[in-house]
Protein backbone atom coordinates (compact mmCIF):
# COMPACT_ATOMS: atom_id res chain seq x y z
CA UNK A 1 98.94 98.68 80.87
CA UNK A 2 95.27 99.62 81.73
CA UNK A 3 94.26 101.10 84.29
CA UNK A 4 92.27 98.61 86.95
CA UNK A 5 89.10 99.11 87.91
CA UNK A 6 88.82 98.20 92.16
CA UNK A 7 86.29 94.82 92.40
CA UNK A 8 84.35 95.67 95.37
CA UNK A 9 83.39 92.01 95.95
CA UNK A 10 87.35 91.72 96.60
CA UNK A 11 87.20 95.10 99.03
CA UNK A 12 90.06 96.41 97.05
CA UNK A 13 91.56 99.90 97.87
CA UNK A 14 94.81 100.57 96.86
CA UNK A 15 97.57 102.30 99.20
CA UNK A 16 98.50 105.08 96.95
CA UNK A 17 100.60 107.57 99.44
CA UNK A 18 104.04 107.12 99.18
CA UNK A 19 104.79 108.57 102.78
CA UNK A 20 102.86 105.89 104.47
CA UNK A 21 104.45 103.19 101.72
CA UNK A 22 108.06 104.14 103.44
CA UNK A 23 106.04 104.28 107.14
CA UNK A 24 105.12 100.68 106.42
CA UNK A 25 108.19 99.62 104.62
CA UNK A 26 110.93 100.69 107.33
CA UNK A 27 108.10 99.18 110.20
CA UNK A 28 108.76 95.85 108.53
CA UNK A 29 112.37 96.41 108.13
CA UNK A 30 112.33 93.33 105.25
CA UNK A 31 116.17 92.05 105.15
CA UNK A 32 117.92 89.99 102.44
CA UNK A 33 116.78 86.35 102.72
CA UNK A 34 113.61 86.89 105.00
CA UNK A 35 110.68 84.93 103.96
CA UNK A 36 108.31 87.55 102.74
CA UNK A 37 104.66 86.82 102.20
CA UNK A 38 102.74 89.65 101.09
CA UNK A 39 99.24 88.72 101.04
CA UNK A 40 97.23 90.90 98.48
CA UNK A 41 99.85 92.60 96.59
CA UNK A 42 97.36 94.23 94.29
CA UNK A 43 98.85 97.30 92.19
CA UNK A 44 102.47 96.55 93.98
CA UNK A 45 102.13 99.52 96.11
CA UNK A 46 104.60 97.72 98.37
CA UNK A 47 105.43 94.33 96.07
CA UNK A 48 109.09 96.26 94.11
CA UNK A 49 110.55 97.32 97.57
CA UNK A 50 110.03 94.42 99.20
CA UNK A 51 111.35 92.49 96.95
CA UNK A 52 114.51 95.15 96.38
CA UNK A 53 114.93 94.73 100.00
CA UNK A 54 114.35 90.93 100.46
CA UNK A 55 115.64 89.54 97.41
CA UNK A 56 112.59 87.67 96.76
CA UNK A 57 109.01 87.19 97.81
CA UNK A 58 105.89 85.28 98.27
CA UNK A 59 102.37 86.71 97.51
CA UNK A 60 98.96 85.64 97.11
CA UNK A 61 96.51 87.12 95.04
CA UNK A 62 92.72 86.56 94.15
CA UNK A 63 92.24 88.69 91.58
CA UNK A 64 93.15 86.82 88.01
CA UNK A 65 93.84 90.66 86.52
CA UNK A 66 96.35 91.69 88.88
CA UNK A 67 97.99 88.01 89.48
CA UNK A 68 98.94 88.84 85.62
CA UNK A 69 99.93 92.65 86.28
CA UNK A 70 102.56 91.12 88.95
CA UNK A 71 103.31 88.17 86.56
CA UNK A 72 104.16 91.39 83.53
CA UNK A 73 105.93 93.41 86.06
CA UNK A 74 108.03 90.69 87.81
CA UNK A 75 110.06 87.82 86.95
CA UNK A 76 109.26 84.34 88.72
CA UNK A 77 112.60 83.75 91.00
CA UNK A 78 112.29 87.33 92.49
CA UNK A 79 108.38 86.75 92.51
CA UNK A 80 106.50 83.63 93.33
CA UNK A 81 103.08 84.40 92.66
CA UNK A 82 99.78 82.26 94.00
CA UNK A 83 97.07 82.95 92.34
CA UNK A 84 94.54 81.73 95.07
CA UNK A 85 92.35 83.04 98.02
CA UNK A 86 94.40 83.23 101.25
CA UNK A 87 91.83 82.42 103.35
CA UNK A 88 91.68 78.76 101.90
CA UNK A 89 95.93 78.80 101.50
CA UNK A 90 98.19 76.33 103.52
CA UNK A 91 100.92 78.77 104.65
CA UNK A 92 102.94 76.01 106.40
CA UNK A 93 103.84 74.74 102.65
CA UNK A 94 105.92 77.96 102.26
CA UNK A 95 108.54 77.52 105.19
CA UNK A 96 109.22 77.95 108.94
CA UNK A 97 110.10 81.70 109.40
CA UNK A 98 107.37 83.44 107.70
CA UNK A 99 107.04 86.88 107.66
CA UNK A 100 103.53 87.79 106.29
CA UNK A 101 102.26 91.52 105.57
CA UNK A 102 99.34 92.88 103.36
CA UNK A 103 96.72 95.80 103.51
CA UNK A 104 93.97 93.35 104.26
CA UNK A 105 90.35 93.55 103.10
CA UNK A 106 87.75 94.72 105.36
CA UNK A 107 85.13 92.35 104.18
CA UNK A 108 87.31 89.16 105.12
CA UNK A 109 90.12 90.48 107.59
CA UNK A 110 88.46 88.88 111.28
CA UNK A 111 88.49 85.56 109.18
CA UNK A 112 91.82 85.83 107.60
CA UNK A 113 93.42 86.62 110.92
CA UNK A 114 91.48 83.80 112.90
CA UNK A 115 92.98 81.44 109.25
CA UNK A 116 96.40 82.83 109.62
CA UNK A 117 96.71 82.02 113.62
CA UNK A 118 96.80 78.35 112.69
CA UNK A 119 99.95 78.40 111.53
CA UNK A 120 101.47 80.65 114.28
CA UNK A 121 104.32 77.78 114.99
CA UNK A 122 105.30 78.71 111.41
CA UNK A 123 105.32 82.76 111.61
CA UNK A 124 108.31 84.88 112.77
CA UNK A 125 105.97 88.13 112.71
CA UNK A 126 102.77 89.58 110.45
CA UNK A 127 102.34 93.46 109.79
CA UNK A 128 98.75 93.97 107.66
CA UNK A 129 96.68 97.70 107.35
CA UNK A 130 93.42 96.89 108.82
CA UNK A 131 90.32 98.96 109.45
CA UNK A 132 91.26 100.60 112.44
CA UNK A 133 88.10 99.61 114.46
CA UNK A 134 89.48 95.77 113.66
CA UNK A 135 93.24 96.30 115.04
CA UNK A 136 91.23 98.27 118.42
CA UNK A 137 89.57 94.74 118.98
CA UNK A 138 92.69 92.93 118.21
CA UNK A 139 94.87 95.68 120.85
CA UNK A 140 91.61 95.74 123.39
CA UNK A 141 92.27 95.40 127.01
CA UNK A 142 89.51 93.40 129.02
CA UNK A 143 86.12 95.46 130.08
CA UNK A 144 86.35 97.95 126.90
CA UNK A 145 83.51 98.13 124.91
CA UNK A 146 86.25 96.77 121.41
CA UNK A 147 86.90 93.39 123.83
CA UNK A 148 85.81 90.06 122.42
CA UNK A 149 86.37 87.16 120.56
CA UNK A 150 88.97 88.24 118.37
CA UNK A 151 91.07 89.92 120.87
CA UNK A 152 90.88 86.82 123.35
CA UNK A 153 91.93 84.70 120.43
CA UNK A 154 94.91 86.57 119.23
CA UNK A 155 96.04 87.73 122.46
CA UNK A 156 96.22 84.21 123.64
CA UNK A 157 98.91 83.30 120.57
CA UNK A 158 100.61 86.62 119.72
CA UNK A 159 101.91 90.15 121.18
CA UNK A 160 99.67 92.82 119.15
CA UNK A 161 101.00 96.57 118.57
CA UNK A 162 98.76 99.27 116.81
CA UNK A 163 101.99 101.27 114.71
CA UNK A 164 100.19 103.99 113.69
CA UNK A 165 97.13 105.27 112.17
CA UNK A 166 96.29 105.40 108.07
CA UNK A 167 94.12 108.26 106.80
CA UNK A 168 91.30 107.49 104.21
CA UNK A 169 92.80 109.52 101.70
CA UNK A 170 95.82 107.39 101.43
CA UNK A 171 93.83 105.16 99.33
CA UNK A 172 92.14 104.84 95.80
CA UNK A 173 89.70 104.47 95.77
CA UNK A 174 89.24 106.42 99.24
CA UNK A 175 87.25 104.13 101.80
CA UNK A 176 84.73 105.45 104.47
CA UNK A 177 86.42 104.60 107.38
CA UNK A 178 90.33 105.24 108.77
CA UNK A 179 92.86 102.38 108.95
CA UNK A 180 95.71 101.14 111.64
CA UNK A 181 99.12 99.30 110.51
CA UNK A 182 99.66 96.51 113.07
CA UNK A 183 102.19 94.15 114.16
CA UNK A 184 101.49 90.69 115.69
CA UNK A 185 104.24 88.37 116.45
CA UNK A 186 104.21 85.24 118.33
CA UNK A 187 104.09 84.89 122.01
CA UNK A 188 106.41 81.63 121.38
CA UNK A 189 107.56 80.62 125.11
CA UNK A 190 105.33 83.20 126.56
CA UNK A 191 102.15 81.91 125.18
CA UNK A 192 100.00 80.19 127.83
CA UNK A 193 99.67 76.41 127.88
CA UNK A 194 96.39 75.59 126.22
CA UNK A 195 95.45 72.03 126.68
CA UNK A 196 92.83 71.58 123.97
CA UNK A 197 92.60 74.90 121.03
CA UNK A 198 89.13 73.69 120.24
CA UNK A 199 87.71 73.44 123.48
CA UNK A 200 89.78 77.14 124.60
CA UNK A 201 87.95 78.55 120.94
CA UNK A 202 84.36 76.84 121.29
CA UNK A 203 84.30 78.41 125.06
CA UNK A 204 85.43 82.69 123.63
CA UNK A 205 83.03 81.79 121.43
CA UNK A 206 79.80 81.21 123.10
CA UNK A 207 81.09 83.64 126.04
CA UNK A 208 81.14 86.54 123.63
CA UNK A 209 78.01 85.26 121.71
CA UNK A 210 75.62 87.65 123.72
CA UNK A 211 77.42 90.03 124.90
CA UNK A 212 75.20 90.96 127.56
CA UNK A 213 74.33 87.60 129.02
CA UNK A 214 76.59 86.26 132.38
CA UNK A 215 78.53 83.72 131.95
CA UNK A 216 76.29 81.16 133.66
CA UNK A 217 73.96 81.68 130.93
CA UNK A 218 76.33 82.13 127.96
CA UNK A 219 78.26 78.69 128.79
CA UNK A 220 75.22 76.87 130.04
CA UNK A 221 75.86 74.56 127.14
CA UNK A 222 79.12 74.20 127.61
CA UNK A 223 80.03 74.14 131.30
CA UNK A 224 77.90 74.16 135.53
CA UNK A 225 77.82 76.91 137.35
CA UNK A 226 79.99 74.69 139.94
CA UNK A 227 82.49 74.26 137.39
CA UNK A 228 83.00 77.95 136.42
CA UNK A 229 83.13 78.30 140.64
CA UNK A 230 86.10 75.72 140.78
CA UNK A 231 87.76 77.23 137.52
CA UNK A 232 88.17 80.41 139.75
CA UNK A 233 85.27 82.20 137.62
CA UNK A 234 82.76 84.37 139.34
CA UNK A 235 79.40 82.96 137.12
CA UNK A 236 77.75 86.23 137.06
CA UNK A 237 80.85 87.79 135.19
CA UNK A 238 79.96 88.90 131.50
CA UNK A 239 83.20 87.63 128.91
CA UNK A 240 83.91 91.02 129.04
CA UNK A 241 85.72 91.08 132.47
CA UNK A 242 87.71 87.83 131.50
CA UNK A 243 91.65 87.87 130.94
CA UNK A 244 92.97 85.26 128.27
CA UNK A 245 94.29 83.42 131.46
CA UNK A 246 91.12 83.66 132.99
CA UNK A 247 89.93 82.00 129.39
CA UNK A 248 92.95 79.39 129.17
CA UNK A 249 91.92 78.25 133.24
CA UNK A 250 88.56 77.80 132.49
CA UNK A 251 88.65 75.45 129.50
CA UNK A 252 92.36 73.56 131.03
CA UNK A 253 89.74 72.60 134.13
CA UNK A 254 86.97 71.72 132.14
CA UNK A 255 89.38 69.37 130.10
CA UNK A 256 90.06 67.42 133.20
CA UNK A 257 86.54 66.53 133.93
């Protein structure tokens, strides 16, 4: 078969060290039956033991060249193979318990992930190889400079674990930054009562716009300094200093207006 030449415009670099394959393979623990969807399969690095383990497996890939590598190297019942971008894919067509996993691209992961938490009702758990300043915004805690929008929004649906560094070199061809291997999985009963997930999303949004502006200025269009009083939110906070609950108050109140 010939060898592949890496499509930047996809952000493809292949996981190529077998001692961080096992790493990620006995993190997901994949057991007979589980719904596997491995997003980005590329050269298979993981595709043949999760399948082994599973029985059989989902994946979604972009690239027409490697969608017929996977087609060549496995049959369709063990394999079922979309050849499609998974940031436009409706996951909730492919069952209930989902268990998704891929080493994601850089250019498209913040996307992806904010795509994938949609269907959160439908996920059991995700595992995905991420730059590793991405998974330090998804794991950050409140006032740390790697806070904002994306950890607010996936704290607010899932429990997020950094597992464990990723050196460059364990890819081909070698990127110029690190990478973390992260597990979300949903917050389920835990998960604090949002009233309206537009209004909760439109209001991280614009407080994390300008990172340096208060909150009385950052949500002027979206909410009085009264209101942010009687949500329990001191106005002259930066988004920062905010706790998801702190988030989930503010836009529950201003839902009751």
């Amino acid at each position: 078969m010939e060898r592949h030449v890496p499509r930047r415009r996809f952000g493809q670099n292949f996981l190529v060290d077998p001692t961080y394959v096992e790493r990620i393979l006995d993190a997901i623990d994949p057991r007979p039956g589980d719904d596997i969807v491995e997003i980005g399969p590329g050269l298979g690095a993981l595709t043949r033991d999760l399948i082994d383990r599973a029985g059989r497996i989902t994946a979604i890939e972009i690239d027409r060249d490697l969608a017929a590598r996977l087609r060549a190297s496995f049959e369709s019942p063990r394999l079922a193979l979309y050849e499609t971008d998974a940031l436009a894919f409706d996951y909730a067509q492919l069952g209930p318990h989902l268990r998704i996993v891929g080493n994601l691209p850089y250019n498209i992961s913040s996307p992806l992930l904010f795509h994938l938490a949609r269907f959160e009702s439908r996920i059991r758990d995700m595992h995905f190889m991420l730059q590793r300043e991405v998974v330090a915004r998804m794991v950050a805690n409140p006032a740390t400079p790697e806070y904002g929008r994306l950890s607010v929004m996936l704290q607010a649906r899932f429990g997020v674990t950094r597992m464990f560094i990723v050196p460059a070199g364990a890819f081909r061809p070698v990127p110029n930054v690190e990478s973390a291997f992260v597990r979300l999985v949903p917050l389920r009963e835990a998960k604090p009562a949002i009233d309206d997930t537009a209004q909760f999303a439109r209001i991280v949004a614009a407080a994390f716009g300008q990172r340096r502006k208060t909150l009385r200025n950052a949500l002027s269009a979206v909410c009085s300094e009264s209101e942010l009083r009687t949500a329990g939110i001191d106005p002259q906070a930066r988004g920062e200093t905010l706790h998801v609950d702190d988030f989930v108050r503010l836009a529950n109140t201003l839902g009751k207006r």
